[in-house]
Protein backbone atom coordinates (compact mmCIF):
# COMPACT_ATOMS: atom_id res chain seq x y z
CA UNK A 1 117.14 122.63 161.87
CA UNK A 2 115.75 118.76 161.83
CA UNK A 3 112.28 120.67 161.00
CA UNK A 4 113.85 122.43 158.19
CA UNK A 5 115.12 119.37 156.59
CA UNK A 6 112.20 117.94 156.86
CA UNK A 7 110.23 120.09 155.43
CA UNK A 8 112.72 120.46 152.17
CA UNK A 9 112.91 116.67 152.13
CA UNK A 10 108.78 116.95 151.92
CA UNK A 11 109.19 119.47 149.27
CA UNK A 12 111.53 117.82 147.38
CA UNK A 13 109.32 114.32 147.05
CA UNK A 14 106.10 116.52 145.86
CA UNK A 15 108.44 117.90 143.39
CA UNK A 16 109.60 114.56 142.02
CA UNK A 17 105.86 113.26 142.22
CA UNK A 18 104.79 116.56 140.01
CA UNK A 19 107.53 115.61 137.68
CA UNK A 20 106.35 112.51 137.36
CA UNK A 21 102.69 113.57 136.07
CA UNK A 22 104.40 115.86 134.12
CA UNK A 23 106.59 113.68 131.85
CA UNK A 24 103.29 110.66 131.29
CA UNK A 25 99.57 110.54 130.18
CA UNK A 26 98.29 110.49 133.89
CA UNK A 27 100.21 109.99 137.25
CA UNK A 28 100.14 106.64 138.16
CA UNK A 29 98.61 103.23 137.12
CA UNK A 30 97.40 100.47 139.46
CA UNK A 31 96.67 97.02 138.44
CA UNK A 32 94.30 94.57 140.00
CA UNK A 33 93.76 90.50 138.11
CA UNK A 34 94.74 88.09 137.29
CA UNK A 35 97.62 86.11 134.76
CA UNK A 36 96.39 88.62 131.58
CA UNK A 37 98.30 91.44 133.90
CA UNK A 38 100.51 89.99 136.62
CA UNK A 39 104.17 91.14 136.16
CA UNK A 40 105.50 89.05 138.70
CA UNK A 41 103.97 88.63 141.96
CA UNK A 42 103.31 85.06 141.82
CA UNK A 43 107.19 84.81 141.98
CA UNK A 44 106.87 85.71 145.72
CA UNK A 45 104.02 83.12 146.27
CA UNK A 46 104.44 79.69 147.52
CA UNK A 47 102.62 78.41 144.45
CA UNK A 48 103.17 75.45 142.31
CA UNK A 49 105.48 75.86 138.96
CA UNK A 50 101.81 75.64 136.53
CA UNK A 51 100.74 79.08 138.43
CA UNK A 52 104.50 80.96 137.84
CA UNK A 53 105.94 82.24 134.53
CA UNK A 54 109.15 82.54 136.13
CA UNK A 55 111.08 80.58 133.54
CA UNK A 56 112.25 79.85 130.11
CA UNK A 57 111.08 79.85 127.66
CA UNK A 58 108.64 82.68 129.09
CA UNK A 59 110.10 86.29 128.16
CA UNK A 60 111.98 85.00 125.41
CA UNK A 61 111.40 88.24 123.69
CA UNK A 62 111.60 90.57 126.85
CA UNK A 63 114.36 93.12 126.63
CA UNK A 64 117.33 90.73 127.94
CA UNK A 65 115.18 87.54 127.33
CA UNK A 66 114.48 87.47 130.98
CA UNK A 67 111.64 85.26 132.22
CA UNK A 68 109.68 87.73 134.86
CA UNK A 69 107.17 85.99 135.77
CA UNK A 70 104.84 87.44 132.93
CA UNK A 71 102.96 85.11 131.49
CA UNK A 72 103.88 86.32 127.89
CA UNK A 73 107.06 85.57 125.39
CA UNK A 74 107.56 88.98 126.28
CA UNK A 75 105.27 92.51 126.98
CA UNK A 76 101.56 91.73 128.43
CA UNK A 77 98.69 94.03 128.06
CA UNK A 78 99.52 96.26 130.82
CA UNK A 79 103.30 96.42 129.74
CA UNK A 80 101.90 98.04 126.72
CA UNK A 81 98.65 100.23 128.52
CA UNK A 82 101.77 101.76 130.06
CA UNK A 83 104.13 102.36 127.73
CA UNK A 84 101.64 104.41 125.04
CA UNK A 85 100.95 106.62 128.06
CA UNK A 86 104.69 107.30 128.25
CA UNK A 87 106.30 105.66 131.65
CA UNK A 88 109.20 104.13 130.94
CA UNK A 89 107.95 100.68 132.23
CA UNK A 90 104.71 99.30 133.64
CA UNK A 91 104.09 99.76 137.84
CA UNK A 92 106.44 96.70 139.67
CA UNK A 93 104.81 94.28 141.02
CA UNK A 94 103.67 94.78 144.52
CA UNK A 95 105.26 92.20 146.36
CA UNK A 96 108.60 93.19 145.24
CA UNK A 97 108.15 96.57 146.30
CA UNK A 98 110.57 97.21 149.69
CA UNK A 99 110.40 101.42 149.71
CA UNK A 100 107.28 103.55 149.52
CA UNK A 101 109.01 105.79 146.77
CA UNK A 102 108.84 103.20 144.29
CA UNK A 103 104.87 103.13 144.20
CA UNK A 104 104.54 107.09 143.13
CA UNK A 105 104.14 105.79 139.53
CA UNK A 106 101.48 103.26 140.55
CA UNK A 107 101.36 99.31 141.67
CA UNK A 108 100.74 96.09 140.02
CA UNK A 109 98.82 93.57 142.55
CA UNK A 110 97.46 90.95 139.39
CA UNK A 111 97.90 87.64 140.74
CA UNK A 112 97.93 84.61 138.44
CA UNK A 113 95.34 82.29 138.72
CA UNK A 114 93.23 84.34 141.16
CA UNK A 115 89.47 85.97 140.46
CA UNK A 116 87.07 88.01 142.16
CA UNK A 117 86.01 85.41 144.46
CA UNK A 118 87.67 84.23 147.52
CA UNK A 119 87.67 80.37 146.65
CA UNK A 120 89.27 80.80 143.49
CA UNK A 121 92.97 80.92 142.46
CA UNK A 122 94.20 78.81 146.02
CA UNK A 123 97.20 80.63 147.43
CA UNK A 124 96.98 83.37 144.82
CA UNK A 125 96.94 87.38 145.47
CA UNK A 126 92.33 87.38 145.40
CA UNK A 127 91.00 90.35 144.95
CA UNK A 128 90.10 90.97 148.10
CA UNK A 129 93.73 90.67 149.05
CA UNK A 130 94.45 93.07 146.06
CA UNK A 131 92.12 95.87 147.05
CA UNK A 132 94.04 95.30 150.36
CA UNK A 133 97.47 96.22 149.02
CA UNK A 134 96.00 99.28 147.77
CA UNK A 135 94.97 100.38 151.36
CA UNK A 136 98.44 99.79 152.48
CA UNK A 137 99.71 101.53 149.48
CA UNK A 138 97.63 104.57 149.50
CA UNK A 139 98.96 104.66 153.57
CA UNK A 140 102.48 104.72 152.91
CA UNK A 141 102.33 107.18 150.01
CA UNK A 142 100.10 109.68 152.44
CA UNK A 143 103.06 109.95 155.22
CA UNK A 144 105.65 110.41 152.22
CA UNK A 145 103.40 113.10 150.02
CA UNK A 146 100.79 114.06 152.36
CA UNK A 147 96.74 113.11 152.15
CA UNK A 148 95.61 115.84 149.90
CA UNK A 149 98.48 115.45 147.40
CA UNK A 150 97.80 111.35 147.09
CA UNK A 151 94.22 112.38 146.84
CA UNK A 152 94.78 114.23 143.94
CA UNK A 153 97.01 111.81 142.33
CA UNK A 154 94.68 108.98 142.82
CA UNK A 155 92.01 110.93 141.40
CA UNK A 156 93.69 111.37 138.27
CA UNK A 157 95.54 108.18 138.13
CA UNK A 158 94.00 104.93 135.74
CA UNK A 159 93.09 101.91 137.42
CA UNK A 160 92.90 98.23 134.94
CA UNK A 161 90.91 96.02 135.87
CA UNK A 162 91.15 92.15 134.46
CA UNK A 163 89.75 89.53 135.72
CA UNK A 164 86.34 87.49 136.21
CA UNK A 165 87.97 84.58 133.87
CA UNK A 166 89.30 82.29 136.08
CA UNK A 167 86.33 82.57 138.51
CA UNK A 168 84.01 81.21 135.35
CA UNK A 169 86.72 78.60 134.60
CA UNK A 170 86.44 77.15 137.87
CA UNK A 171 82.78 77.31 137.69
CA UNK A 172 82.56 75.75 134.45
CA UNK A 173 85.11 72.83 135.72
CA UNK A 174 82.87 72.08 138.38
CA UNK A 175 79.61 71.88 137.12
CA UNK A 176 79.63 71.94 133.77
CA UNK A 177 77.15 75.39 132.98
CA UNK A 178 74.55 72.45 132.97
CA UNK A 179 71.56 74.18 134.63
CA UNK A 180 70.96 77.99 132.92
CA UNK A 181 69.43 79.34 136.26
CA UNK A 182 72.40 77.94 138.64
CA UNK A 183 74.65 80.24 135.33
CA UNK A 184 72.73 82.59 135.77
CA UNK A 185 72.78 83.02 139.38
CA UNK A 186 76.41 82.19 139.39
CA UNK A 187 77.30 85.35 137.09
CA UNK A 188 74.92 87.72 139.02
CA UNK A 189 76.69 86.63 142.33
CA UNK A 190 79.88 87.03 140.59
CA UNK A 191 79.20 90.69 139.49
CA UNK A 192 77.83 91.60 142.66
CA UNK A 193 81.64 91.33 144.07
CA UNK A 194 82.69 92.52 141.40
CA UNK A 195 81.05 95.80 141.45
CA UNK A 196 81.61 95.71 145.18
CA UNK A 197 85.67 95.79 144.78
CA UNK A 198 85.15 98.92 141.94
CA UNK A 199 83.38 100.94 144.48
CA UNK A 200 85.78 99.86 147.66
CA UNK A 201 88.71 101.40 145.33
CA UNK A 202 86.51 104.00 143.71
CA UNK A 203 86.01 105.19 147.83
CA UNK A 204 89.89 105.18 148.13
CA UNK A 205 89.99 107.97 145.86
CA UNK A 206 89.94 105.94 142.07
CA UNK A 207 87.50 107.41 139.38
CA UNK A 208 88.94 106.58 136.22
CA UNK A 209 88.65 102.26 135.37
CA UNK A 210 89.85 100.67 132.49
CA UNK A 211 87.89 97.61 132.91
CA UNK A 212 88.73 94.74 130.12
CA UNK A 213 85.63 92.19 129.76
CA UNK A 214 85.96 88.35 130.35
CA UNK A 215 87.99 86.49 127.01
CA UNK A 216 87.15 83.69 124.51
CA UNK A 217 87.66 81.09 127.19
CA UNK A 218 86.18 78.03 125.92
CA UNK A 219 88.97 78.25 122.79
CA UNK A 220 91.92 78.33 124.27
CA UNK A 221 94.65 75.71 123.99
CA UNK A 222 94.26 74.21 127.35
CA UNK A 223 90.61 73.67 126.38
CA UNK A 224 90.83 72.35 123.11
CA UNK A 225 93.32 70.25 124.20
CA UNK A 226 91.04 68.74 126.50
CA UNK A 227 87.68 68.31 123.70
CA UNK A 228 87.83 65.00 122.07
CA UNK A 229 86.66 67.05 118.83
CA UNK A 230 90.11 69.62 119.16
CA UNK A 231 87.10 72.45 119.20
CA UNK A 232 85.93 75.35 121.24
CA UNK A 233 83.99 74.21 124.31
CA UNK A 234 80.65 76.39 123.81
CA UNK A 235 79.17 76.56 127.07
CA UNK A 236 82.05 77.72 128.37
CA UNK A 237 81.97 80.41 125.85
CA UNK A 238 78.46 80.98 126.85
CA UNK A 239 79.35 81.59 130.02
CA UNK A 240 81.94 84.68 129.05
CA UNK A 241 78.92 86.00 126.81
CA UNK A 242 76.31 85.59 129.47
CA UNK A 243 79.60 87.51 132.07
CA UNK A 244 80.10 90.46 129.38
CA UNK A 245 76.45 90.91 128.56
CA UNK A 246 75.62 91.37 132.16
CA UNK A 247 78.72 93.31 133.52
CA UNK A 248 78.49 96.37 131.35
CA UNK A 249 75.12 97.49 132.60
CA UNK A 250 75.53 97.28 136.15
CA UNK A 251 78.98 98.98 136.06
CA UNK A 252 77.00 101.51 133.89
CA UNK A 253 74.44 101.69 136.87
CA UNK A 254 77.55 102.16 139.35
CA UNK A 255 78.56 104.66 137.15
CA UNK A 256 75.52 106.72 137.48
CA UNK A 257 75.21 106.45 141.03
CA UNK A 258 79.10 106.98 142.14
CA UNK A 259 79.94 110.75 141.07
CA UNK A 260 82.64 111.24 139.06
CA UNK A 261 82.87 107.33 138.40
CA UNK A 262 84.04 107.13 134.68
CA UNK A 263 85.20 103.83 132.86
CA UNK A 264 85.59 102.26 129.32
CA UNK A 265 84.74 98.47 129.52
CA UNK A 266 86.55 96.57 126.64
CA UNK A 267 85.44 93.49 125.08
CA UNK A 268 87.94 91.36 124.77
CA UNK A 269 85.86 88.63 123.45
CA UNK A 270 84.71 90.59 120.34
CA UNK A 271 88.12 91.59 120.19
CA UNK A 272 89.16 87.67 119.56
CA UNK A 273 85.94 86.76 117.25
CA UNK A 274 87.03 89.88 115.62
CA UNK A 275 90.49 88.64 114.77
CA UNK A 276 89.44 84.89 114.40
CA UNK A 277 87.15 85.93 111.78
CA UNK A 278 89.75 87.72 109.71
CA UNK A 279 93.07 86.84 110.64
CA UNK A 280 95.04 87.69 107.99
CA UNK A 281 94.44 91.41 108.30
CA UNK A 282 95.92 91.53 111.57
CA UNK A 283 98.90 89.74 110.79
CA UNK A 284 97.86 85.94 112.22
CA UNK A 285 98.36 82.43 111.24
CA UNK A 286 97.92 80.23 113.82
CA UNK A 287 95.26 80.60 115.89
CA UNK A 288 94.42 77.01 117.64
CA UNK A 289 97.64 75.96 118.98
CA UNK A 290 100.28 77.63 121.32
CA UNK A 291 103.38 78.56 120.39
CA UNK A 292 104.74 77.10 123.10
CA UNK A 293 103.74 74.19 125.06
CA UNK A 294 103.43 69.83 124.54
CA UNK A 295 100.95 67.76 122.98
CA UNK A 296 97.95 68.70 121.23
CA UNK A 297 97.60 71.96 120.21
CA UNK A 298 100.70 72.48 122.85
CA UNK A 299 98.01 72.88 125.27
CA UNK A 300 99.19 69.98 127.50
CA UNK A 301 101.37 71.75 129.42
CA UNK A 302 102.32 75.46 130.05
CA UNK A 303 105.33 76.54 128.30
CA UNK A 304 107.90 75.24 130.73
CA UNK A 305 112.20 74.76 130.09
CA UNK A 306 111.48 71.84 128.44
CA UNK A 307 108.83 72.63 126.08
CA UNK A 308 109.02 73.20 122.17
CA UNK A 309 108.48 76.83 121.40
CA UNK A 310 107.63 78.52 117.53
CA UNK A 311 109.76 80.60 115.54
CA UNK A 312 107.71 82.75 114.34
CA UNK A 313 105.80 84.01 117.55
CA UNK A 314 104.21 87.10 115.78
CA UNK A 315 101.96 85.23 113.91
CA UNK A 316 100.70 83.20 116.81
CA UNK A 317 97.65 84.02 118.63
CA UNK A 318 98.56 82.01 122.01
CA UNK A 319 101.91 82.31 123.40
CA UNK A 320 100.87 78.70 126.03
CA UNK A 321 98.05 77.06 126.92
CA UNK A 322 96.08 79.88 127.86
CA UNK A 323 97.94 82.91 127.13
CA UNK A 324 98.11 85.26 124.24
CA UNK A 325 101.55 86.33 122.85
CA UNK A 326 103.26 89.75 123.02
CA UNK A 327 101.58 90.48 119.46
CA UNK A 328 98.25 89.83 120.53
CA UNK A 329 98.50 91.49 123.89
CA UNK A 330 99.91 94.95 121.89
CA UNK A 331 96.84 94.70 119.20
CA UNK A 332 94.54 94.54 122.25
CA UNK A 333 95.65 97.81 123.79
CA UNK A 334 95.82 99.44 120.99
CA UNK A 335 92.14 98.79 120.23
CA UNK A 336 91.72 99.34 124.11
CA UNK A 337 93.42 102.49 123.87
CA UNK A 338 91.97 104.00 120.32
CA UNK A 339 89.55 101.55 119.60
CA UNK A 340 85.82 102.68 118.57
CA UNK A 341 82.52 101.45 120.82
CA UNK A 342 82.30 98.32 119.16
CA UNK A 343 84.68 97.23 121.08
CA UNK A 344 85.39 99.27 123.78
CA UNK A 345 82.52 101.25 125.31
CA UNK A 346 81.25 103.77 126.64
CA UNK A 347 84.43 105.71 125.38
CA UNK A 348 88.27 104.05 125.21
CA UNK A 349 91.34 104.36 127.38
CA UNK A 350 92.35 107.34 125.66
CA UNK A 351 89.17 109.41 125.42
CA UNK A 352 89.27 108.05 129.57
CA UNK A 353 91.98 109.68 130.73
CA UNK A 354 91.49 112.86 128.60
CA UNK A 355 88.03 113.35 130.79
């Protein structure tokens, strides 16, 4: 009797797991970055208050106004990503997960503040650490569904990718992108991991990447905050160009030596001199300072309970100091999702999942 019960109990989960890629656009959705896609796990980490989102006036347009520890007035990227392929909700956040059962629709492990390498993002979720999770996840969802069932959901499933911003940051901060053949070492090096986590989760069954490229770093609030002139800081601009340029080859050359590999890379810093250079079409007004923050361009601070915040947040490009508001974040997918190969290459999100 105990064996028939289990085995209906089996039967039962594979059911509610088919149901599940049923009802969306693919199965599941996993999530590996950094502050661009974290829902919430820095909320579990012992991390100071400048590396959470945990609190007003963050979420202020999030169903309930609830502060989630997205760094966003409301939605972020992957909020969005997931909605348009029809869940109800993005994946949680991994370190609030406590049952197996609730990572059949996929996991988020972004971390704020962390990057592909080790020394970056202190006490943050690294992607090593990430890439982890998904071991353990993939694990716990074999002994509920069985191996070949997981296998074929992860197969099908979309994994987002975004990151590689904080690691050139912290470069940047350190030494300044003086010397080109330290940058250019530095980015090589950088990639190398890189492409080394893809193919670690790409052996754990992945084959379908939404990868989004590094962003206009050297203009965000935080930064211009920080330039005597109130401009963008170039070299660090450089820096995400010289990331970009380099990245989409060599995941190109994965691609062709990984069977069944596939990915769309988006450039999310054409994306940004895209709007900046016309940003009245896509509904924009401000586009230097945040709409929440202090000081100079409100790009001081990050937007914490005692900070200012706008009014009119869907004409802001920045929700804080290094952030971009809900607006911004839903423009991106949907160029992510639909876009053409100017910005998102070699095919989008949608064409993706379809192959």
């Amino acid at each position: 009797m105990a064996s028939f019960i289990s085995a209906i109990s089996f039967v039962f989960l594979a059911l509610s797991f088919s149901i599940t890629v049923e009802s969306t656009l693919v199965p599941a959705i996993f999530v590996f970055g950094d502050s661009l896609a974290d829902v919430g796990n820095n909320n579990y980490l012992d991390l100071p208050m400048i590396s959470k989102a945990n609190f007003p006036h963050n979420g202020i347009d999030f169903p309930g106004r609830i502060p989630t520890g997205r760094f966003s007035n409301g939605f972020n990227g992957i909020d969005f990503i997931a909605m348009e392929l029809g869940f109800v909700k993005s994946p949680p956040p991994y370190l609030s997960i406590r049952n197996a059962i609730q990572m059949k629709k996929g996991v988020n492990y972004a971390s704020g503040g962390s990057g592909i390498l080790q020394t970056t993002g202190n006490g943050t979720l690294t992607m090593a650490t990430q890439v982890k999770y998904f071991v353990d996840t993939k694990r716990a969802l074999a002994k509920i569904f069985g191996g070949s069932i997981v296998n074929d959901i992860l197969a099908k499933s979309l994994y987002c990718f975004v990151t590689a911003n904080n690691d050139i940051f912290a470069y940047y901060s350190v030494t300044g992108a003086a010397n080109s053949t330290a940058n250019t070492k530095f980015i090589s090096n950088l990639i190398d991991e890189y492409l080394g986590y893809l193919t670690m989760v790409y052996k754990l069954g992945a084959r379908k990447f939404a990868i989004s490229g590094s962003i206009l770093i050297g203009c965000v609030p935080y930064i211009r905050n920080r330039n005597p002139t109130g401009g963008c800081i170039d070299e660090l601009n450089q820096l995400s160009v010289q990331f970009n340029a380099a990245a989409l080859p060599r995941i190109q050359q994965l691609s062709n030596q990984l069977p069944g590999f596939k990915y769309s890379y988006m450039s999310l810093y054409n994306l940004s001199t895209k709007i900046l250079a016309k940003p009245d079409s896509f509904g924009f007004k401000e586009l230097k300072s945040a709409c929440c923050g202090t000081g100079k361009f409100n790009g001081e601070t990050p937007c914490y309970p005692n900070a200012t915040y706008c009014s009119r947040r869907t004409e802001y490009f920045y929700w804080d100091i290094a952030h971009p508001t809900q607006s911004l974040s839903n423009l991106t997918i949907q160029f992510q999702l639909y876009g053409s190969n100017s910005l998102v290459t070699p095919i989008n999100v949608k064409q993706l999942i379809e192959s």
